[in-house]
PDB file of N, CA and C in Angstrom:
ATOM      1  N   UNK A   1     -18.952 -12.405  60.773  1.00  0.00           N
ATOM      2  CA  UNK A   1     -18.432 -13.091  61.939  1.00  0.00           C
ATOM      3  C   UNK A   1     -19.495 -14.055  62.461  1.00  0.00           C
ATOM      4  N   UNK A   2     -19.146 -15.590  62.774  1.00  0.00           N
ATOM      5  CA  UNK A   2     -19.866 -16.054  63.283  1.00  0.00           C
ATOM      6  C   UNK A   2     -19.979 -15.675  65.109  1.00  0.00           C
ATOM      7  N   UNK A   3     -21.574 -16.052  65.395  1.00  0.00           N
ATOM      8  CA  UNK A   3     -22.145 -15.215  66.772  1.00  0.00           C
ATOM      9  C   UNK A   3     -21.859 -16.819  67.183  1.00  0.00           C
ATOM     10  N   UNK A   4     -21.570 -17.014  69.089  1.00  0.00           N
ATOM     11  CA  UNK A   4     -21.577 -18.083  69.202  1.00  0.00           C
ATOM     12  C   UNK A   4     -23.037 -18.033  69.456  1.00  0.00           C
ATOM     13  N   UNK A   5     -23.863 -19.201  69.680  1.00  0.00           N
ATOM     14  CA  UNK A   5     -24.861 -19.164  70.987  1.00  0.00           C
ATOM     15  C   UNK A   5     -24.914 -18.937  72.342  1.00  0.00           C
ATOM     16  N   UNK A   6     -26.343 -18.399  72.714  1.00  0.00           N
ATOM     17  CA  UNK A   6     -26.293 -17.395  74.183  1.00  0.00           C
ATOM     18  C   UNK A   6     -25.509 -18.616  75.696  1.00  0.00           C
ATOM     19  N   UNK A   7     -25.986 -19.970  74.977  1.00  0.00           N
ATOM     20  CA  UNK A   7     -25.866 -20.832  76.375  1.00  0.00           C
ATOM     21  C   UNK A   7     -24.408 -21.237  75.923  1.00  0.00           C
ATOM     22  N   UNK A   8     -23.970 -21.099  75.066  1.00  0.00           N
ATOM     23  CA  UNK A   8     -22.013 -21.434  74.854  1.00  0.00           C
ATOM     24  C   UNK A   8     -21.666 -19.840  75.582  1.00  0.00           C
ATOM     25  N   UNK A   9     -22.427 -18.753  75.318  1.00  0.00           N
ATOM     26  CA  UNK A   9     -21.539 -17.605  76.339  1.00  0.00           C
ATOM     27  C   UNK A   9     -21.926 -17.770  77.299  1.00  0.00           C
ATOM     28  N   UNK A  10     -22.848 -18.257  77.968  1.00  0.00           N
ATOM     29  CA  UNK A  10     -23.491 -17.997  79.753  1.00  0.00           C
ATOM     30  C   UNK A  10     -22.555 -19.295  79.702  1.00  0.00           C
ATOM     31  N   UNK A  11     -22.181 -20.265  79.160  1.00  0.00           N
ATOM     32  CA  UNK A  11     -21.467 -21.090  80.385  1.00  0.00           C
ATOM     33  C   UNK A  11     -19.597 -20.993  80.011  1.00  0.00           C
ATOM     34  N   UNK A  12     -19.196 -20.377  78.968  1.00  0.00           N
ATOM     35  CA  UNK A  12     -18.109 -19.630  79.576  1.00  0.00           C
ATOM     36  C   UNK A  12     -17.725 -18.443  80.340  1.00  0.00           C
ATOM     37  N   UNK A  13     -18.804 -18.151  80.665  1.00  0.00           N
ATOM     38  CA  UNK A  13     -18.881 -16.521  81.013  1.00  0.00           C
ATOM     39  C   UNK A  13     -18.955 -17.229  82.968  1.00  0.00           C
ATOM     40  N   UNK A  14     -19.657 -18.639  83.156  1.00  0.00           N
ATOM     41  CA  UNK A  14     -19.679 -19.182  84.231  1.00  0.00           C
ATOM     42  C   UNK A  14     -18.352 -19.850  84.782  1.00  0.00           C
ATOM     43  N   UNK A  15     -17.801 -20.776  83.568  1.00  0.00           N
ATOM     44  CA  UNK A  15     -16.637 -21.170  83.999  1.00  0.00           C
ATOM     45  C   UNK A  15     -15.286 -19.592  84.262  1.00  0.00           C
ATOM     46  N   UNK A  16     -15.036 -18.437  83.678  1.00  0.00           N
ATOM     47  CA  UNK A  16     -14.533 -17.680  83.996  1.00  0.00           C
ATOM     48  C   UNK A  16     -14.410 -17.067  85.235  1.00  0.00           C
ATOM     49  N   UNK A  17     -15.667 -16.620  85.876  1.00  0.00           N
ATOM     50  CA  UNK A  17     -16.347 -16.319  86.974  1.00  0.00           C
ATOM     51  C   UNK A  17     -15.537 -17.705  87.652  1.00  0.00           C
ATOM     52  N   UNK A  18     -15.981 -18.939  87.859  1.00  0.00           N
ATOM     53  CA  UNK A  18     -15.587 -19.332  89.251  1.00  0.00           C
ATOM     54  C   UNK A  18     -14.173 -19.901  89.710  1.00  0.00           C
ATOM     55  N   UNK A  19     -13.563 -19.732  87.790  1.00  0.00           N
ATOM     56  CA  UNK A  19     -12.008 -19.900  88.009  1.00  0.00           C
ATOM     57  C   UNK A  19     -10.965 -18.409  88.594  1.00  0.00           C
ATOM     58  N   UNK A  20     -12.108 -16.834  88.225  1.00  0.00           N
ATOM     59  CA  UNK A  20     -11.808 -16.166  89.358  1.00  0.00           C
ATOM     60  C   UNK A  20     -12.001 -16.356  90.337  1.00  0.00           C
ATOM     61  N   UNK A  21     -13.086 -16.667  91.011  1.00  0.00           N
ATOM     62  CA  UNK A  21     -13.220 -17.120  92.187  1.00  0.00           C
ATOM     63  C   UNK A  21     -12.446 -17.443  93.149  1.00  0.00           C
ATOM     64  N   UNK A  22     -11.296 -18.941  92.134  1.00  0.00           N
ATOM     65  CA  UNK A  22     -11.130 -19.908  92.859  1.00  0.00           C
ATOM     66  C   UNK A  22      -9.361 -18.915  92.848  1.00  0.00           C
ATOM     67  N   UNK A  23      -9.225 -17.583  91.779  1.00  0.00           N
ATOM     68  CA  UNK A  23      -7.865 -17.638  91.953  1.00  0.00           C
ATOM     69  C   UNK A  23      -6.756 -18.292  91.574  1.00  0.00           C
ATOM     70  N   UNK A  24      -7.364 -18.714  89.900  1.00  0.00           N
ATOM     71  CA  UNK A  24      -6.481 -19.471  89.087  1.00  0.00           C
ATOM     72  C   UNK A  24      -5.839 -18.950  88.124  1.00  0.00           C
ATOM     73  N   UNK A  25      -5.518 -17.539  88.600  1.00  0.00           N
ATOM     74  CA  UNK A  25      -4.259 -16.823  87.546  1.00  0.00           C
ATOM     75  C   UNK A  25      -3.274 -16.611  88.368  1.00  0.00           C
ATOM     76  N   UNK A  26      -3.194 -17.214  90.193  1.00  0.00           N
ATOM     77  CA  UNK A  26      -1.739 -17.529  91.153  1.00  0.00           C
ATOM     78  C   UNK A  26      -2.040 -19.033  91.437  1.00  0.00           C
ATOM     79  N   UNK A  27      -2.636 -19.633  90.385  1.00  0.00           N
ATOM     80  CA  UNK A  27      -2.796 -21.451  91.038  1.00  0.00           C
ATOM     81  C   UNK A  27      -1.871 -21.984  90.269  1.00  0.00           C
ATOM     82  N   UNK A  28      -2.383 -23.599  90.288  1.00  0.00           N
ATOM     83  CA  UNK A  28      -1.045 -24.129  89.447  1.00  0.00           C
ATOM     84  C   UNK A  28      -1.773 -24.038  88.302  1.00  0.00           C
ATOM     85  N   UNK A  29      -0.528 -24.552  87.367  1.00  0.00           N
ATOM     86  CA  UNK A  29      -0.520 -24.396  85.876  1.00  0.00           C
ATOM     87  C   UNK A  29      -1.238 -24.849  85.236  1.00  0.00           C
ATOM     88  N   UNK A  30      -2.495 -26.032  85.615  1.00  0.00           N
ATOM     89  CA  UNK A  30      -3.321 -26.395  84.750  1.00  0.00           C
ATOM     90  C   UNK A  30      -4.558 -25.374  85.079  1.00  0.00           C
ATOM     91  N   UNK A  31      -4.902 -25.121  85.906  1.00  0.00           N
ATOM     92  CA  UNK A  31      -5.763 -23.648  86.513  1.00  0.00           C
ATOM     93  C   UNK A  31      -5.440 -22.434  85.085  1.00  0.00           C
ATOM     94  N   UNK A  32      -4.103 -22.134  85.714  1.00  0.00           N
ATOM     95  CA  UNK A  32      -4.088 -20.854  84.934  1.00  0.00           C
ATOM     96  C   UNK A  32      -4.087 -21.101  83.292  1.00  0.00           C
ATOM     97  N   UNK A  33      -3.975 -22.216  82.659  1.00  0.00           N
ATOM     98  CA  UNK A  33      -3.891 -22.837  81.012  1.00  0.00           C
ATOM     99  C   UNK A  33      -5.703 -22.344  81.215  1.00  0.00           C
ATOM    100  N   UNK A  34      -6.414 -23.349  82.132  1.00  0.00           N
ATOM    101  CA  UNK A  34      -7.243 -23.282  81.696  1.00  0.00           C
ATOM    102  C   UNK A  34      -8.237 -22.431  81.607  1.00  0.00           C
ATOM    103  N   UNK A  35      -7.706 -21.329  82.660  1.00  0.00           N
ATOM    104  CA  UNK A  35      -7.987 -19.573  82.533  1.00  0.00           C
ATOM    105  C   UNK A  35      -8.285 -18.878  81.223  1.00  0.00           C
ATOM    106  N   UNK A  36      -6.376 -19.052  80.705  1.00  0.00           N
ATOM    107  CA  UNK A  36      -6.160 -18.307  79.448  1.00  0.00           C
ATOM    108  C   UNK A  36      -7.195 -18.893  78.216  1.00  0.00           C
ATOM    109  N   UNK A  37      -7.424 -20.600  78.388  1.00  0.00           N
ATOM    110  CA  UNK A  37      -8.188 -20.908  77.398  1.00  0.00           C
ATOM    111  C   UNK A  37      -9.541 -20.080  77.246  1.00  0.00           C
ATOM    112  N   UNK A  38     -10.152 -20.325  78.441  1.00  0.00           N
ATOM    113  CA  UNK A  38     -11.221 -19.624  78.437  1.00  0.00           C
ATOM    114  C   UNK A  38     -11.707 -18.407  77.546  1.00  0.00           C
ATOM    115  N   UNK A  39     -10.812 -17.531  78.251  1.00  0.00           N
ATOM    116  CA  UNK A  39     -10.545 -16.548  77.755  1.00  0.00           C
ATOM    117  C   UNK A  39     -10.234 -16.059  76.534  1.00  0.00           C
ATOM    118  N   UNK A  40      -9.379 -16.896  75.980  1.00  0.00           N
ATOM    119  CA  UNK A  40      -9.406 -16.813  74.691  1.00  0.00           C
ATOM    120  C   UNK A  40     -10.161 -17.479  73.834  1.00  0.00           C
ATOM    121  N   UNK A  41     -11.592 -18.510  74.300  1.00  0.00           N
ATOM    122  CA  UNK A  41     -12.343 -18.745  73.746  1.00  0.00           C
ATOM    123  C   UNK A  41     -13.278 -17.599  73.728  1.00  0.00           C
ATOM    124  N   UNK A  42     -13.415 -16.812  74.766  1.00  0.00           N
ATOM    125  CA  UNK A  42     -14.681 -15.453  74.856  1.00  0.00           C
ATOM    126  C   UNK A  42     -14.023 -14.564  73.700  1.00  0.00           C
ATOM    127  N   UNK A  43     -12.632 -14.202  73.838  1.00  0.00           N
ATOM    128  CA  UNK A  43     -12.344 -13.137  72.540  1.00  0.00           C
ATOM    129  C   UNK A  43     -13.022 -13.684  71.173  1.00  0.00           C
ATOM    130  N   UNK A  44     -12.145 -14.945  71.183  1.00  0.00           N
ATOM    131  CA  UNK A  44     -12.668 -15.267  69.735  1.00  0.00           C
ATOM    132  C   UNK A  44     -14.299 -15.194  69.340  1.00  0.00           C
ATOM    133  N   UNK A  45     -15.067 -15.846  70.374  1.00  0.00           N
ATOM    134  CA  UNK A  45     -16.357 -15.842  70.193  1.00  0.00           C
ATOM    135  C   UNK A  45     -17.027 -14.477  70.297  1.00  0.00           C
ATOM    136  N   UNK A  46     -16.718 -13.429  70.823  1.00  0.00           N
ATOM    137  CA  UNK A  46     -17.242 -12.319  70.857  1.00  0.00           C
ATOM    138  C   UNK A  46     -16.711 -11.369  69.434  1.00  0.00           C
ATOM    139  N   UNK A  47     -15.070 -11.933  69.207  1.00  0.00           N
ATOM    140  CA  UNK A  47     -15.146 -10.981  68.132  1.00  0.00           C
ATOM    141  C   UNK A  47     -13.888  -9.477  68.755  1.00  0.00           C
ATOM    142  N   UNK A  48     -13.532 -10.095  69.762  1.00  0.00           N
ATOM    143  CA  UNK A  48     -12.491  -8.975  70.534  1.00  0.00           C
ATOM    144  C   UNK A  48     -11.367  -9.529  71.361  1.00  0.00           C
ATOM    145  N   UNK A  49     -10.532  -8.615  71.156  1.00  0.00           N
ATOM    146  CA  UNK A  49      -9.147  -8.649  71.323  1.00  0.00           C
ATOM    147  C   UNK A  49      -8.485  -8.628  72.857  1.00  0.00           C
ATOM    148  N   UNK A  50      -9.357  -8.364  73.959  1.00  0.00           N
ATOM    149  CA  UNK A  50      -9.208  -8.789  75.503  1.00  0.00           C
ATOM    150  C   UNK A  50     -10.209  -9.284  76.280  1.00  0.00           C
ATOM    151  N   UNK A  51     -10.020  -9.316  77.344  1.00  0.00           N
ATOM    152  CA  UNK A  51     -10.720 -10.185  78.451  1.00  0.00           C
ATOM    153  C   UNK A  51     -11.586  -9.617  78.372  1.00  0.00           C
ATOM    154  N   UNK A  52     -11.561  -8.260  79.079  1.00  0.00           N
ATOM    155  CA  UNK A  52     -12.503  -7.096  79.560  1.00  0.00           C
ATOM    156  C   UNK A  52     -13.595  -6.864  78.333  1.00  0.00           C
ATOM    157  N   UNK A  53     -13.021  -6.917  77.411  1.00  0.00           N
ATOM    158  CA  UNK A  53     -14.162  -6.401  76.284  1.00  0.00           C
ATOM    159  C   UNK A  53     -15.033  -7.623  75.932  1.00  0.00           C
ATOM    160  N   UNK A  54     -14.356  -9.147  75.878  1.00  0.00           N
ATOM    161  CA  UNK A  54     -15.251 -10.146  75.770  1.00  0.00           C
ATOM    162  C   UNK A  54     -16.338 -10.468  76.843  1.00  0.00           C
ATOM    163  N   UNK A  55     -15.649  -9.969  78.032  1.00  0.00           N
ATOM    164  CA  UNK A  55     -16.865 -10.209  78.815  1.00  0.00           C
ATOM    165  C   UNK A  55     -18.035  -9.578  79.091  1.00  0.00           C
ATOM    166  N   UNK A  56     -17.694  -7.970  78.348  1.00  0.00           N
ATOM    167  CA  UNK A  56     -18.542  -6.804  78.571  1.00  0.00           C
ATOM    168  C   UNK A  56     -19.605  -7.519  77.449  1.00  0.00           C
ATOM    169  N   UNK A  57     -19.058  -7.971  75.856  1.00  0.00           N
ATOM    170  CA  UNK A  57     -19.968  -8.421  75.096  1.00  0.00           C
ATOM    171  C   UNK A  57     -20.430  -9.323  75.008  1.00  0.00           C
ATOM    172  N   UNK A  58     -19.928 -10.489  75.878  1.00  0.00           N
ATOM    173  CA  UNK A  58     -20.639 -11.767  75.674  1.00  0.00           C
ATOM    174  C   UNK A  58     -21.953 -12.017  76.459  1.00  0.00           C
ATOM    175  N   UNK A  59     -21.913 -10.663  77.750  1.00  0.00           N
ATOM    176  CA  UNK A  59     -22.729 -10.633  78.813  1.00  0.00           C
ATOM    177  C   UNK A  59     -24.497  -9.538  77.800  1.00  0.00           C
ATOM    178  N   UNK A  60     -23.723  -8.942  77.063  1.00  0.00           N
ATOM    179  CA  UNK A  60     -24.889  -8.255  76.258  1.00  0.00           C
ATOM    180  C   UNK A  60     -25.197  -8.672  75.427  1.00  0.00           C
ATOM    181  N   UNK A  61     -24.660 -10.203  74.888  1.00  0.00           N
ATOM    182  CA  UNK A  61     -25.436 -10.989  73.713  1.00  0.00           C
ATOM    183  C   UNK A  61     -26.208 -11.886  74.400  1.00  0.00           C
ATOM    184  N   UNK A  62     -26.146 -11.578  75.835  1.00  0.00           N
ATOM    185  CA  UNK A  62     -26.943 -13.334  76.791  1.00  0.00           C
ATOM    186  C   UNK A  62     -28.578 -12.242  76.616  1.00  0.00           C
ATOM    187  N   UNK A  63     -29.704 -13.444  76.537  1.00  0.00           N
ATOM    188  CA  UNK A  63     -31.261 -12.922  76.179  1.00  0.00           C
ATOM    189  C   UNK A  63     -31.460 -11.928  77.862  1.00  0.00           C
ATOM    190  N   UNK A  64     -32.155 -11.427  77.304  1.00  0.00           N
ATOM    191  CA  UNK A  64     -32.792  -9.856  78.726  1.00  0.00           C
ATOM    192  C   UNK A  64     -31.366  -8.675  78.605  1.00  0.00           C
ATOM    193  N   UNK A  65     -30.434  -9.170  78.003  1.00  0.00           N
ATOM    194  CA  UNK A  65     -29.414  -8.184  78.391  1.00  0.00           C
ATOM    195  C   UNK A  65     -29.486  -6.365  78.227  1.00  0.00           C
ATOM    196  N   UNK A  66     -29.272  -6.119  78.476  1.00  0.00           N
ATOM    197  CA  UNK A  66     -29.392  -3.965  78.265  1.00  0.00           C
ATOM    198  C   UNK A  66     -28.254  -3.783  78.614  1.00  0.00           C
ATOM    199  N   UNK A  67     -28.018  -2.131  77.773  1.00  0.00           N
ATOM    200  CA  UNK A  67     -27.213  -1.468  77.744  1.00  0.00           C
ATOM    201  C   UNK A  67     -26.488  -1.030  79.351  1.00  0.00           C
ATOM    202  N   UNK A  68     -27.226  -0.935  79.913  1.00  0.00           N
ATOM    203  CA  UNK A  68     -27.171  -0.559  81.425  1.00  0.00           C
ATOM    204  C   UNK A  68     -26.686  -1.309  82.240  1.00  0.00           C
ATOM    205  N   UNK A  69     -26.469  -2.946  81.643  1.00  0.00           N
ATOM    206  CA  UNK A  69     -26.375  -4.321  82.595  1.00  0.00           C
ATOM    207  C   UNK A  69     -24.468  -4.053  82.780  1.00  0.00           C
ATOM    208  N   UNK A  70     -24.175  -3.618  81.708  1.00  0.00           N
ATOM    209  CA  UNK A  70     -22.536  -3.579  82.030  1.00  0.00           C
ATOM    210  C   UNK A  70     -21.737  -2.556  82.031  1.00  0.00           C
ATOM    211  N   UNK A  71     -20.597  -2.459  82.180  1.00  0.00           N
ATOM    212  CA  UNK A  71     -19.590  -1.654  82.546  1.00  0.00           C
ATOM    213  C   UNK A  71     -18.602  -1.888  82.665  1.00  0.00           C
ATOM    214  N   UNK A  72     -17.722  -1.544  81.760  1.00  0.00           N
ATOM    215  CA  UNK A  72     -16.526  -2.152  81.216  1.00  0.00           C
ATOM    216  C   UNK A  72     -15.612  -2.209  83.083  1.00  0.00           C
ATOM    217  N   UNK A  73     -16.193  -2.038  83.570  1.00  0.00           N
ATOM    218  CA  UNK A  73     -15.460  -1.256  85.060  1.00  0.00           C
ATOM    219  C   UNK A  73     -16.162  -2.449  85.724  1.00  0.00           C
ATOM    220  N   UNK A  74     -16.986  -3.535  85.602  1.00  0.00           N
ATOM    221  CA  UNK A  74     -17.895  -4.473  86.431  1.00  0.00           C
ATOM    222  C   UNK A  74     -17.199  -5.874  86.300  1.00  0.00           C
ATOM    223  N   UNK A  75     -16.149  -6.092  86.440  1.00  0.00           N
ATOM    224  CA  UNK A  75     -15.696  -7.554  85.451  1.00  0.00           C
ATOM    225  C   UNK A  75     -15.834  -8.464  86.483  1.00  0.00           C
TER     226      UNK A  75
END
């Protein structure tokens, strides 16, 4: 499997974060497209089949990361 690079996951892992933020899975439709894209760019790049698990792994492939930093329960 190709790994992406750490700064292609820290800055989808950023754009995810502030399109929660902003509450773009009840916004309009280019919001929530560009949600799902996201998102389904982290699966693919991590290598997994939902949200929750791409973000648990994309956050433990970023450099300093530990076992301890996540929790499938922290999203």
């Amino acid at each position: 499997m190709l790994m992406a690079h750490p700064t292609v996951l820290r800055n989808l892992l950023e754009q995810y974060a502030a399109l929660q933020a902003l509450d773009a899975e009840n916004g309009s439709e280019e919001a929530r497209r560009r949600m799902e894209d996201i998102a389904y760019t982290l699966c693919v790049s991590t290598g997994t089949a939902d949200i929750d698990s791409a973000l648990v792994a994309a956050r433990h492939r970023l450099p300093g990361a530990r076992p301890e930093d996540d929790s499938v329960l922290s999203v």
